[in-house]
Every structure is written in structure tokens, then in C-alpha cells.
Protein backbone atom coordinates (compact mmCIF):
# COMPACT_ATOMS: atom_id res chain seq x y z
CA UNK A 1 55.88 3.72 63.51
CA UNK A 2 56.79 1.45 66.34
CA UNK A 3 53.91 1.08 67.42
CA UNK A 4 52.35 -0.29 64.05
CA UNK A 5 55.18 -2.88 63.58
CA UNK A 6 55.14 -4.12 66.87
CA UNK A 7 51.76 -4.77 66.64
CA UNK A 8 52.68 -7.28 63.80
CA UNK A 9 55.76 -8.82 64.39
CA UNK A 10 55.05 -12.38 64.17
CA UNK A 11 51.98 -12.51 62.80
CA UNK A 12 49.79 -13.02 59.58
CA UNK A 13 48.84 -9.97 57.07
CA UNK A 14 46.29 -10.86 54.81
CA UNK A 15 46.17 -9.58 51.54
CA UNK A 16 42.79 -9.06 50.38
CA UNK A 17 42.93 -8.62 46.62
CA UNK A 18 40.60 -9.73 44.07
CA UNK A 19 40.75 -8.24 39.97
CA UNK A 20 38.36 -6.73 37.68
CA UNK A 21 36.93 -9.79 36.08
CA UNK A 22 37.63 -12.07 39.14
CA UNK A 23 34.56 -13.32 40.73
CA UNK A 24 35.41 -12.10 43.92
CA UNK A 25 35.67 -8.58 42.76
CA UNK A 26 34.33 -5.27 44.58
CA UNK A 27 35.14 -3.21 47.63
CA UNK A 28 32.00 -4.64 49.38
CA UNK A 29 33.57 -8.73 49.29
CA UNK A 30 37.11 -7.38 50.24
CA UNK A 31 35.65 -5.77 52.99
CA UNK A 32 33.88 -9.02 54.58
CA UNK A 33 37.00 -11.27 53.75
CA UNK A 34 39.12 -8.52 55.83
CA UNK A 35 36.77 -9.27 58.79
CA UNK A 36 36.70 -12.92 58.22
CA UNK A 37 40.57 -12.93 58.18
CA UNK A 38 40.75 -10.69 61.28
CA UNK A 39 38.25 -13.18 62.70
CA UNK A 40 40.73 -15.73 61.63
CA UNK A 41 43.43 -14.32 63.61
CA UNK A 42 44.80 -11.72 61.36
CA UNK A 43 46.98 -8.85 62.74
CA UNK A 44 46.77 -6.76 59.89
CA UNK A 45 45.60 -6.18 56.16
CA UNK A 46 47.23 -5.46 52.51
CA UNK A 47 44.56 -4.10 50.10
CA UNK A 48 44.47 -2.78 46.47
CA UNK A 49 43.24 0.18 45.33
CA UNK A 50 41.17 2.71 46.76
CA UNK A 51 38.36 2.03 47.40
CA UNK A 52 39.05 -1.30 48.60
CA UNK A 53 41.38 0.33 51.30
CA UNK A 54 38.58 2.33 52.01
CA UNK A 55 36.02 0.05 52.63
CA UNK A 56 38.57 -2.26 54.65
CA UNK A 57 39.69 0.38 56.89
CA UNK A 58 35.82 1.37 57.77
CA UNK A 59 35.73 -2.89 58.35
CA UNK A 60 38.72 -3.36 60.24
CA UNK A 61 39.64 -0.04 61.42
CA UNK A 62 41.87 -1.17 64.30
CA UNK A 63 44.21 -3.60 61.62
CA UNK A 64 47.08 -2.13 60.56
CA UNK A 65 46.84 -1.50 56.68
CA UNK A 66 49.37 -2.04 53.70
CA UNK A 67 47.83 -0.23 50.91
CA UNK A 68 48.78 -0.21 47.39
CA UNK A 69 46.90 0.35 43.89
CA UNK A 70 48.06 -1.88 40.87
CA UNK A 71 48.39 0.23 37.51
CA UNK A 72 49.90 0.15 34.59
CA UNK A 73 51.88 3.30 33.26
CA UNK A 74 52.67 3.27 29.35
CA UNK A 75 56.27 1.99 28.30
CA UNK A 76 56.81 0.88 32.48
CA UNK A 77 54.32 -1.87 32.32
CA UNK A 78 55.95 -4.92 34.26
CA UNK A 79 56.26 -1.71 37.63
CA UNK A 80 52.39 -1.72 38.82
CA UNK A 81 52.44 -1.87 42.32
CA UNK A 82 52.21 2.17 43.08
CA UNK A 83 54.44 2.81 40.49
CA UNK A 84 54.14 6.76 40.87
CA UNK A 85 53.30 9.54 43.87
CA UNK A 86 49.68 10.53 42.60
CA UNK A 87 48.82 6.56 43.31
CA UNK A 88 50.70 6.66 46.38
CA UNK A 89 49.06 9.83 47.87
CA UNK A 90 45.58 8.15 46.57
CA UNK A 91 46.65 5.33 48.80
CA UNK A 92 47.43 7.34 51.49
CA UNK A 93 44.16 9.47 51.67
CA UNK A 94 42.04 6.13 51.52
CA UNK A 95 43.62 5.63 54.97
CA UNK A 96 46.72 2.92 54.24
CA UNK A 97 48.87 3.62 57.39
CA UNK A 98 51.93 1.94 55.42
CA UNK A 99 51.79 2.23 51.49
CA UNK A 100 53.54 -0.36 49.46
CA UNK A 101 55.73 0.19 46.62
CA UNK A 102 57.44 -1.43 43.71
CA UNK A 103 60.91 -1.06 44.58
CA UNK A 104 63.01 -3.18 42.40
CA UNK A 105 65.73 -1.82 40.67
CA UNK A 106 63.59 -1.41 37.34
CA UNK A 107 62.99 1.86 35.37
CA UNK A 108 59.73 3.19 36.94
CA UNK A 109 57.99 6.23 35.58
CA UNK A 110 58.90 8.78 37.91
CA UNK A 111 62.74 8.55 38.15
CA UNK A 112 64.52 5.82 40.62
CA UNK A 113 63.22 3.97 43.21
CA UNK A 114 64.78 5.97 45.48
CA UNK A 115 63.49 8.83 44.31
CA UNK A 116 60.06 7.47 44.61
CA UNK A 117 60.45 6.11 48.33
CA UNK A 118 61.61 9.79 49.74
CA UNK A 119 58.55 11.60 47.47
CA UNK A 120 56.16 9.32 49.02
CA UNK A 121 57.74 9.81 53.10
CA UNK A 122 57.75 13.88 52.49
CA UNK A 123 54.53 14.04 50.69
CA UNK A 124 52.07 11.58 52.82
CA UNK A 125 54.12 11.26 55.74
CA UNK A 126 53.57 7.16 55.51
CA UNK A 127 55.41 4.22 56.00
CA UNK A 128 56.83 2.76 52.88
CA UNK A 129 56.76 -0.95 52.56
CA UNK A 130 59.21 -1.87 49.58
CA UNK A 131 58.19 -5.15 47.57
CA UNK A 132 61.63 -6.27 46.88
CA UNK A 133 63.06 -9.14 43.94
CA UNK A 134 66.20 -9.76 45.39
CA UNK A 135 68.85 -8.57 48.00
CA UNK A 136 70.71 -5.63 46.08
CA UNK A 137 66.74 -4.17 45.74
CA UNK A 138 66.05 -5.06 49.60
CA UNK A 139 69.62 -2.59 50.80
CA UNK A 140 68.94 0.09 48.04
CA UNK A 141 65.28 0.16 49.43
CA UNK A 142 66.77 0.53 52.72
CA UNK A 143 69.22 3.08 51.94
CA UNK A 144 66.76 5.40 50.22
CA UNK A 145 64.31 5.44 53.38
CA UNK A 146 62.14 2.25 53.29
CA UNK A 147 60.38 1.47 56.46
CA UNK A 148 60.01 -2.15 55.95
CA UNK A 149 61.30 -4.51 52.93
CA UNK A 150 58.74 -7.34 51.89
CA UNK A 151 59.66 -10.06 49.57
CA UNK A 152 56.78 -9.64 47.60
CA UNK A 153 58.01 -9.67 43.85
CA UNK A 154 61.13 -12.35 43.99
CA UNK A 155 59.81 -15.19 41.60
CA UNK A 156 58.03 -12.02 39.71
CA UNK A 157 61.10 -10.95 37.93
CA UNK A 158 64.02 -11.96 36.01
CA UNK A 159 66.58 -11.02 38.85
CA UNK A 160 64.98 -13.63 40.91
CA UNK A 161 64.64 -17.23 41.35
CA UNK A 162 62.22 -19.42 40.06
CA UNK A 163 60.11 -20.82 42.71
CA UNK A 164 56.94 -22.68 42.96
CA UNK A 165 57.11 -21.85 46.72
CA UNK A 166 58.29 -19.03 48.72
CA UNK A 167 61.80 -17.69 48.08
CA UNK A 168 63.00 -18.75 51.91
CA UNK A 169 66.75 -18.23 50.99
CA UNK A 170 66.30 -14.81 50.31
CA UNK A 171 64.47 -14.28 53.47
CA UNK A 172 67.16 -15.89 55.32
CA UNK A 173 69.46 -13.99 53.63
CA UNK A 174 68.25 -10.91 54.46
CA UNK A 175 67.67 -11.97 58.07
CA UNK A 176 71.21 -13.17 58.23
CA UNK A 177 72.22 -8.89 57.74
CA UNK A 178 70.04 -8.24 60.76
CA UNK A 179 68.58 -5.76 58.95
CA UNK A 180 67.29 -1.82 60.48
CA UNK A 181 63.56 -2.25 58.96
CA UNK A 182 61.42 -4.85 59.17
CA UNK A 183 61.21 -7.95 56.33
CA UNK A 184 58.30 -9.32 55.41
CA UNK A 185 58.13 -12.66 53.91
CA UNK A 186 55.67 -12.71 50.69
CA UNK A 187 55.00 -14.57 47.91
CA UNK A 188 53.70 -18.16 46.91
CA UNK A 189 53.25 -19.04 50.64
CA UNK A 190 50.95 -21.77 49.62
CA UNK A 191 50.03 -23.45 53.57
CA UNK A 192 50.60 -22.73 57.30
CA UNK A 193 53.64 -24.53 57.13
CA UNK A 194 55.13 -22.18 54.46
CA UNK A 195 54.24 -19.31 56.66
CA UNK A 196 55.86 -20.88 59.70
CA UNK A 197 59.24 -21.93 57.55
CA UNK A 198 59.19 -17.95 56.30
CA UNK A 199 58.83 -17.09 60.01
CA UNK A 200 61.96 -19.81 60.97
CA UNK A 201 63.94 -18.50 58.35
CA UNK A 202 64.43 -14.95 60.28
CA UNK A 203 60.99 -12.86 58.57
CA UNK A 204 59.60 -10.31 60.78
CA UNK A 205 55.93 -11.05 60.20
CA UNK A 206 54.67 -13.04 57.31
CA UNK A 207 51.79 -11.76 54.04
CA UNK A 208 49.90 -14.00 52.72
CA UNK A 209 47.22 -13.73 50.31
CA UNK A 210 45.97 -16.36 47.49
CA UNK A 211 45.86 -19.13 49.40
CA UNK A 212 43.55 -17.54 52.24
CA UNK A 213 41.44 -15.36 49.52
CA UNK A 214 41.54 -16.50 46.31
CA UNK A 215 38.91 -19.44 45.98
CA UNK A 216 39.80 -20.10 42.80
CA UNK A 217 43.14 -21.06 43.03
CA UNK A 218 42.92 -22.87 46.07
CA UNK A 219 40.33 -24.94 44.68
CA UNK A 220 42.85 -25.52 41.52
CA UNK A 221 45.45 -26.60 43.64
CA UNK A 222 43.12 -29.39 45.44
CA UNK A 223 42.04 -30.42 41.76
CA UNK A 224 45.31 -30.47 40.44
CA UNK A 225 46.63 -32.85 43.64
CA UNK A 226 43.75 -35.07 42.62
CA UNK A 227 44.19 -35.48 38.80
């Protein structure tokens, strides 16, 4: 487990994500845009589903990978980020080293949180990564046996600020605790300077994902500055 962080700490994670129905779609393009972002200077990889972790780690199989698989459970449908232990094992077997997790203080569909977090550790044997909302999630996270806390879902929620840009008051928050795990700083970190202000404000290494892979909504934010 050492190891793996230490081989991150201060650098960038890409995420590597694209949606059924998004042009960049398949396991095959999120395979070449993890090389390209390794190329870039990447020191490790977030991927959804799968098959995408799959492919990536047979890419990049000396990056570090955050794996996850987005779905949506009946009646829980706002917790989609490995919201139960059969996703997270799927994860796991696809060759994630660190899975990550929804772990806000919402219902999810297979008891608590917490619950879920120590499942996943004795089952797989993984890191957990827990995509956090706000500070009381980030400790309870911690408590229960997270590895790492990322601020992945603050902005995503209604127990979290608003923010075009990155929550970095949270991040310096958490910093300011001198947390036991690892913090992550995700989320709407639109530019390098974003990432560098996440790093400033105390994060451990930072994740960053439309605005490196999503061509679509970097091109919308150049058209958008021009209108």
C-alpha cells in the first residue's frame, strides 16, 4: 500500500472515462488516451467499468489504477460509483489495485457506507478510495477503513457547495486535520492552475479527468469564452 501511494503523491491521475453514447466511447479509445496521458506525464489512472480497467491495465500496466464501475441500483439511484460488493469485486478482478467507492453518507443498497468499505477490504483485499461530499463523509470514510479519501462528489450533492471550480476549502480543510490516509483533490479542476491550487491547498496528489479527456467539453468551454 505504501508503495502505490508513494508512487503518486504529488502527481496527476487521469481519469479516463467516456459514456455509452459519448463519442469517445469503448475500451479500445480509453486504452490509447491512458497511454497518451502517461505519455503526458501521468502517474497513475482512474477508469470505469470493466472492461475499460481491463484494457487500461494491459496499456499501462506499470500506472497505478483507481477502478470503479458507474451503475445504477433501483430506489438508490443518485449512489453509482460502486455502489455494491459484486461491482466492487468486478473491479477488483479487472485488475484496479485501489477500487473507488461512493462513500457519502447516503442510503446505498447494501447497508452503510461503512459497511460497504470493510466488505470490499475483506473480500478483494484492495485499497478503497472513498469519493467524499463533504468533511463529516471524508472522517466516517476514514473511520470505517478507507485507504485514501478523494473529493470526488462535493459539488455532486446537496451536502456540498456549489462550485463551478474545485471545492479547494474542503481540501484545505481536510489537509488542515493532517489526516492518516491520503486526500485526493477531484472535481471540476478545469486547468493546470486548478490542479496546482488543489495541490497548495494541502491535497496529496491531484485527479483530473474532463478537462484532459473529454473533447467535448473542453471544446465547449473555448466556445463558450468566445461567444
Amino acid at each position: 500500500m505504501d508503495k502505490i501511494f508513494e508512487s503518486l503523491q504529488g502527481g496527476l491521475i487521469v481519469s479516463c472515462q467516456a459514456l455509452e453514447g459519448e463519442p469517445l466511447f469503448g475500451s479500445e479509445i480509453m486504452a490509447k488516451l491512458a497511454r497518451a496521458a502517461k505519455l503526458g506525464g501521468a502517474v497513475g489512472i482512474r477508469a470505469n467499468t470493466p472492461v475499460d480497467i481491463a484494457a487500461i491495465k494491459a496499456e499501462v500496466p506499470e500506472l497505478p489504477l483507481f477502478g470503479l464501475w458507474k451503475v445504477v441500483v433501483p430506489g438508490f439511484d443518485e449512489v453509482y460509483i460502486t455502489p455494491r460488493l459484486r461491482e466492487a469485486v468486478a473491479v477488483a478482478e479487472a485488475g484496479a489495485e485501489i477500487i473507488a467507492i461512493d462513500a457519502t453518507l447516503r442510503p446505498h443498497p447494501e447497508g452503510t457506507t461503512a459497511e460497504l468499505i470493510q466488505a470490499i477490504k475483506h473480500t478483494t483485499g484492495r485499497l478503497v478510495l472513498a469519493d467524499i461530499d463533504n468533511e463529516a463523509a471524508a472522517l466516517a470514510a476514514i473511520e470505517a477503513g478507507a485507504d485514501a479519501i478523494s473529493t470526488t462528489l462535493s459539488g455532486y450533492t446537496p451536502d456540498s457547495p456549489q462550485f463551478p471550480g474545485p471545492d479547494l476549502e474542503l481540501v484545505a480543510r481536510l489537509a488542515a486535520r493532517k489526516l492518516p490516509v491520503p486526500l485526493f483533490a477531484e472535481g471540476r479542476i478545469h486547468s493546470p492552475e486548478d490542479a496546482r491550487a488543489a495541490l497548495d491547498a494541502g491535497a496529496f496528489a491531484v485527479i483530473v479527468g474532463g478537462a484532459i479527456t473529454r473533447p467535448a467539453q473542453i471544446t465547449e468551454r473555448f466556445a463558450r469564452a468566445l461567444r
